[in-house]
N, C-alpha and C. Protein backbone atom coordinates (compact mmCIF):
# COMPACT_ATOMS: atom_id res chain seq x y z
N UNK A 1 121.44 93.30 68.09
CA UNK A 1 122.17 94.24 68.90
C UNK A 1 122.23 95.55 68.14
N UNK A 2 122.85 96.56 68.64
CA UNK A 2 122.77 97.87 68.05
C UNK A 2 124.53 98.05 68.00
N UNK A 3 124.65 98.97 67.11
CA UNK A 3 126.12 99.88 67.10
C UNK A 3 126.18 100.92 67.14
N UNK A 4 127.19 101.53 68.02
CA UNK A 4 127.71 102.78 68.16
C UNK A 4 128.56 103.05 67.17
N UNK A 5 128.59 104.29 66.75
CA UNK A 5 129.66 104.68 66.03
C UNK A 5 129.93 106.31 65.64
N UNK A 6 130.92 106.58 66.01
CA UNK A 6 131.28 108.18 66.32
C UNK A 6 130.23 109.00 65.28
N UNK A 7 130.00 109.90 65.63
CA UNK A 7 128.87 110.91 65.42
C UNK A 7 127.74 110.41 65.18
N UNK A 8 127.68 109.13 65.76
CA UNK A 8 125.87 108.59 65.43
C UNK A 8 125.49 108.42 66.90
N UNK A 9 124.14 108.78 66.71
CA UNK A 9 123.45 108.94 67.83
C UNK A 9 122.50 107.63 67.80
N UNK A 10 122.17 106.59 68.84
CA UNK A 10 121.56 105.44 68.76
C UNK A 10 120.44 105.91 68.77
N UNK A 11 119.51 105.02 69.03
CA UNK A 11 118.28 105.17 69.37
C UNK A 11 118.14 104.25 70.90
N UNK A 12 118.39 105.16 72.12
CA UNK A 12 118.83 104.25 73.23
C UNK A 12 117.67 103.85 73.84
N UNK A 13 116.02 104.02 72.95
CA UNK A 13 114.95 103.04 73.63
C UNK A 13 114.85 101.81 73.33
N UNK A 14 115.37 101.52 72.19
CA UNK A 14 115.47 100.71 71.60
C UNK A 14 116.32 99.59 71.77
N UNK A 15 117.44 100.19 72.05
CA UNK A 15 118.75 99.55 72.52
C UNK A 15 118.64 99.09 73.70
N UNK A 16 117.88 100.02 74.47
CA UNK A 16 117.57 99.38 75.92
C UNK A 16 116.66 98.28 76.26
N UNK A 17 115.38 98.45 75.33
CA UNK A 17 114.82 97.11 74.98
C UNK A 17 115.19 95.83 74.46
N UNK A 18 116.40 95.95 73.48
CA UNK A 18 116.75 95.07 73.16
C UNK A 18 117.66 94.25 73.88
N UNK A 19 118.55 95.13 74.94
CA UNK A 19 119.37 94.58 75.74
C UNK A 19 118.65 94.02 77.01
N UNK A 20 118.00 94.20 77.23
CA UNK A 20 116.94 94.10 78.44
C UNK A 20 116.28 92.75 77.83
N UNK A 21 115.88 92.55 76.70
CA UNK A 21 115.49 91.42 76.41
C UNK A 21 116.50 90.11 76.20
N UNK A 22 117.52 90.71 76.12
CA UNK A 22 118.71 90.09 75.78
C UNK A 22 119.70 89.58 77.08
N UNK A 23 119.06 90.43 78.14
CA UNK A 23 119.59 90.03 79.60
C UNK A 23 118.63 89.09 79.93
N UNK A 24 117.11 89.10 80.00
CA UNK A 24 116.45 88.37 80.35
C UNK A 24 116.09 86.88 79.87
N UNK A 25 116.65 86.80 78.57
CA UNK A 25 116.89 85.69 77.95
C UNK A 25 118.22 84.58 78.40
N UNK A 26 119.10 85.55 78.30
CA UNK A 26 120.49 84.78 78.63
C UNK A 26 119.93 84.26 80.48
N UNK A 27 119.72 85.31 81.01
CA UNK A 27 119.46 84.29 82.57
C UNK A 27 118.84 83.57 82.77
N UNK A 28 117.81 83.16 82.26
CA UNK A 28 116.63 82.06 81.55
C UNK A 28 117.00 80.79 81.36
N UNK A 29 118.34 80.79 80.55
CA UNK A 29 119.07 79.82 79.69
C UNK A 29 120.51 79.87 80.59
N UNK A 30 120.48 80.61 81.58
CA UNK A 30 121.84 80.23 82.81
C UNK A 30 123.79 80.33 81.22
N UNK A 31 123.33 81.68 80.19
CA UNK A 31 124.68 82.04 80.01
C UNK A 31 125.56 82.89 80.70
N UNK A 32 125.20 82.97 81.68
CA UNK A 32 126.39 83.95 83.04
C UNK A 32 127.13 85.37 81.88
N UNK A 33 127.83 84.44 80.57
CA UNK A 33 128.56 85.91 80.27
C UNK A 33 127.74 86.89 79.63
N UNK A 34 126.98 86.17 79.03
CA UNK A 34 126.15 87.12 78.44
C UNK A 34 125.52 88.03 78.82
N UNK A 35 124.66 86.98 79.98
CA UNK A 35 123.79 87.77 81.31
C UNK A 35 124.21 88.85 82.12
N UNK A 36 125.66 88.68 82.17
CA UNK A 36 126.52 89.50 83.36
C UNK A 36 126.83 91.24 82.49
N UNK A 37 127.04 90.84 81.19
CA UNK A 37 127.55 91.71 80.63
C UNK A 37 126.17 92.37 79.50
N UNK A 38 125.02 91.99 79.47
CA UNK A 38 124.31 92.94 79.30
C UNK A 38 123.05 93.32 80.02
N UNK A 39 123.35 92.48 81.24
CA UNK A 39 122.83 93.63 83.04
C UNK A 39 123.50 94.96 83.03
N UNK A 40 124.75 94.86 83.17
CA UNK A 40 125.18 96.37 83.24
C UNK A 40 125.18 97.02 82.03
N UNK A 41 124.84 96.85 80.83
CA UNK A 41 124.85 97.53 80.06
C UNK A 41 123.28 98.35 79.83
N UNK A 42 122.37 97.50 80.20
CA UNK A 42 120.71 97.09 80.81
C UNK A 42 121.17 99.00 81.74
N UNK A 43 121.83 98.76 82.85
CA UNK A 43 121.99 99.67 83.83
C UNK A 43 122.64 100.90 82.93
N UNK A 44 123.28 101.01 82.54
CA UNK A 44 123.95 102.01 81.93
C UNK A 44 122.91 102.82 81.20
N UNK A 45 121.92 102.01 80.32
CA UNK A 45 121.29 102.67 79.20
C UNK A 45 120.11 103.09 79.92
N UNK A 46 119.49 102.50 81.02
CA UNK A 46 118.37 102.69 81.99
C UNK A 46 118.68 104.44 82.52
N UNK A 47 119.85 104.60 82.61
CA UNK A 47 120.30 105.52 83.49
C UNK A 47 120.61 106.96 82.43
N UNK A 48 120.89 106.51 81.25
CA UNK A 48 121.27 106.87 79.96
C UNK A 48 122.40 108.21 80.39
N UNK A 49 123.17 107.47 80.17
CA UNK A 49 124.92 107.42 80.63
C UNK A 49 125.12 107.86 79.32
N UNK A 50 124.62 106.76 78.69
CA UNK A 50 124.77 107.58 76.75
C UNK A 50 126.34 106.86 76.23
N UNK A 51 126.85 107.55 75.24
CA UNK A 51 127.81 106.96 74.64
C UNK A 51 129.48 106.77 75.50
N UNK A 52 129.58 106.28 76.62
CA UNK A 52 130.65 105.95 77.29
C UNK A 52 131.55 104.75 76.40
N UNK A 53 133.01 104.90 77.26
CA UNK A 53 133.91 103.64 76.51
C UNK A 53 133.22 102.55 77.51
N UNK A 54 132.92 102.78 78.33
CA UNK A 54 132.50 101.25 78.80
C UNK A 54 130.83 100.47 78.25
N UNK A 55 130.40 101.21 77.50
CA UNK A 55 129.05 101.11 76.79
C UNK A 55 130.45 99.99 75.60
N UNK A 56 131.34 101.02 75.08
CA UNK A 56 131.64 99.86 73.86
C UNK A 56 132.25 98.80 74.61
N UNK A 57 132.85 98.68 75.72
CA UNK A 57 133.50 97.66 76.01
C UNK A 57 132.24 96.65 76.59
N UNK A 58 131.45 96.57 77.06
CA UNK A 58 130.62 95.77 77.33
C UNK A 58 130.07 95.51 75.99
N UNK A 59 129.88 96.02 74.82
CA UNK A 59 129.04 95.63 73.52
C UNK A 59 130.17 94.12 73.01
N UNK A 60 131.37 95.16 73.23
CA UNK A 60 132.41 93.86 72.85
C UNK A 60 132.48 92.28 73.81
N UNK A 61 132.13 93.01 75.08
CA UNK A 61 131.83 91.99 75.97
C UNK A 61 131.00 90.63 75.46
N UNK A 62 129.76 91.59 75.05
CA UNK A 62 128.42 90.65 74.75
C UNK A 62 128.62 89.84 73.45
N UNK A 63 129.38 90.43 72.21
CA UNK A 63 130.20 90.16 71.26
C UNK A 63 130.70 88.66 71.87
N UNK A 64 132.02 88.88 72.42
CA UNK A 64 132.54 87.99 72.37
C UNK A 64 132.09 86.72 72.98
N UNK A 65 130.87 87.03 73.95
CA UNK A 65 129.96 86.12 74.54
C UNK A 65 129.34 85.18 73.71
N UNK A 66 128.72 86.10 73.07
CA UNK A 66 128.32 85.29 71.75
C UNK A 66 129.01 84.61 70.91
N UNK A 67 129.69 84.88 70.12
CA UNK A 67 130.42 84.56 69.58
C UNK A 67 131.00 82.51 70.12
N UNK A 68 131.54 82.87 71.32
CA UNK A 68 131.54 81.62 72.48
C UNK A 68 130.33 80.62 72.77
N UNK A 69 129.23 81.48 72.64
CA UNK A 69 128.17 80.37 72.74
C UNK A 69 127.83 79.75 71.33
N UNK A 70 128.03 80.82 70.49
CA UNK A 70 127.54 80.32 69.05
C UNK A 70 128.89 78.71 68.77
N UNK A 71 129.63 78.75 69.18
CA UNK A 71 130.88 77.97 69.07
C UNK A 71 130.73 76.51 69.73
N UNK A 72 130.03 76.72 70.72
CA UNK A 72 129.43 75.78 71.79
C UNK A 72 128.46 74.86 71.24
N UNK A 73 127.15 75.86 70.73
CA UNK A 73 126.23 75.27 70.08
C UNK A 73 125.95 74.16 68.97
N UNK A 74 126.95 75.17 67.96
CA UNK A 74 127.59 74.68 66.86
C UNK A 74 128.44 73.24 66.85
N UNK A 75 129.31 73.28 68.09
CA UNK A 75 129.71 71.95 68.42
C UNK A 75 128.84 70.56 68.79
N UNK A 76 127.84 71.20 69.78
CA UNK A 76 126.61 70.35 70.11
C UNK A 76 126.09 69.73 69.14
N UNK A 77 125.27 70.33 67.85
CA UNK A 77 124.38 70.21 66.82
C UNK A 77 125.29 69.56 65.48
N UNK A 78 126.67 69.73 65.50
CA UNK A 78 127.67 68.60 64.78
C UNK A 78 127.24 67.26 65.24
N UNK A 79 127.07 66.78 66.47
CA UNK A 79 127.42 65.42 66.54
C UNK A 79 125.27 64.67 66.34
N UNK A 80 124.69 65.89 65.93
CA UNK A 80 123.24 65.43 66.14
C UNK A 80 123.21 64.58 65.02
């Protein structure tokens, strides 16, 4: 994933590729939050909206998505 952070400028081709790959993966594998929340972020950067609060709130989105699946997984691969 990429970070924002006040006076830095991303590199939003990059970011858009990565999220775009990162949407297309999660719907693949049916993670809804993930998927849901870096479609519109997918849209945002397509459109290049650029550094909005809802750019960070969806990063946190995808964050905490993760975070949830990694938790999931992790539980799964305990009992292997």
């Amino acid at each position: 994933m990429f970070s924002l952070h006040p006076g830095h400028t991303p590199d939003c081709s990059a970011a858009e590729r990565a999220v775009h790959t990162l949407k297309g993966g999660a719907g693949n594998l049916g993670f809804t939050a993930v998927f849901d929340a870096a479609k519109e972020l997918d849209e945002l950067l397509r459109h290049s909206i650029g550094d909005t609060p809802r750019v960070h709130t969806l990063i946190a989105q995808l964050e905490t998505a993760q975070q949830a699946l990694q938790k999931a997984l992790d539980g799964t691969t305990k009992g292997a």
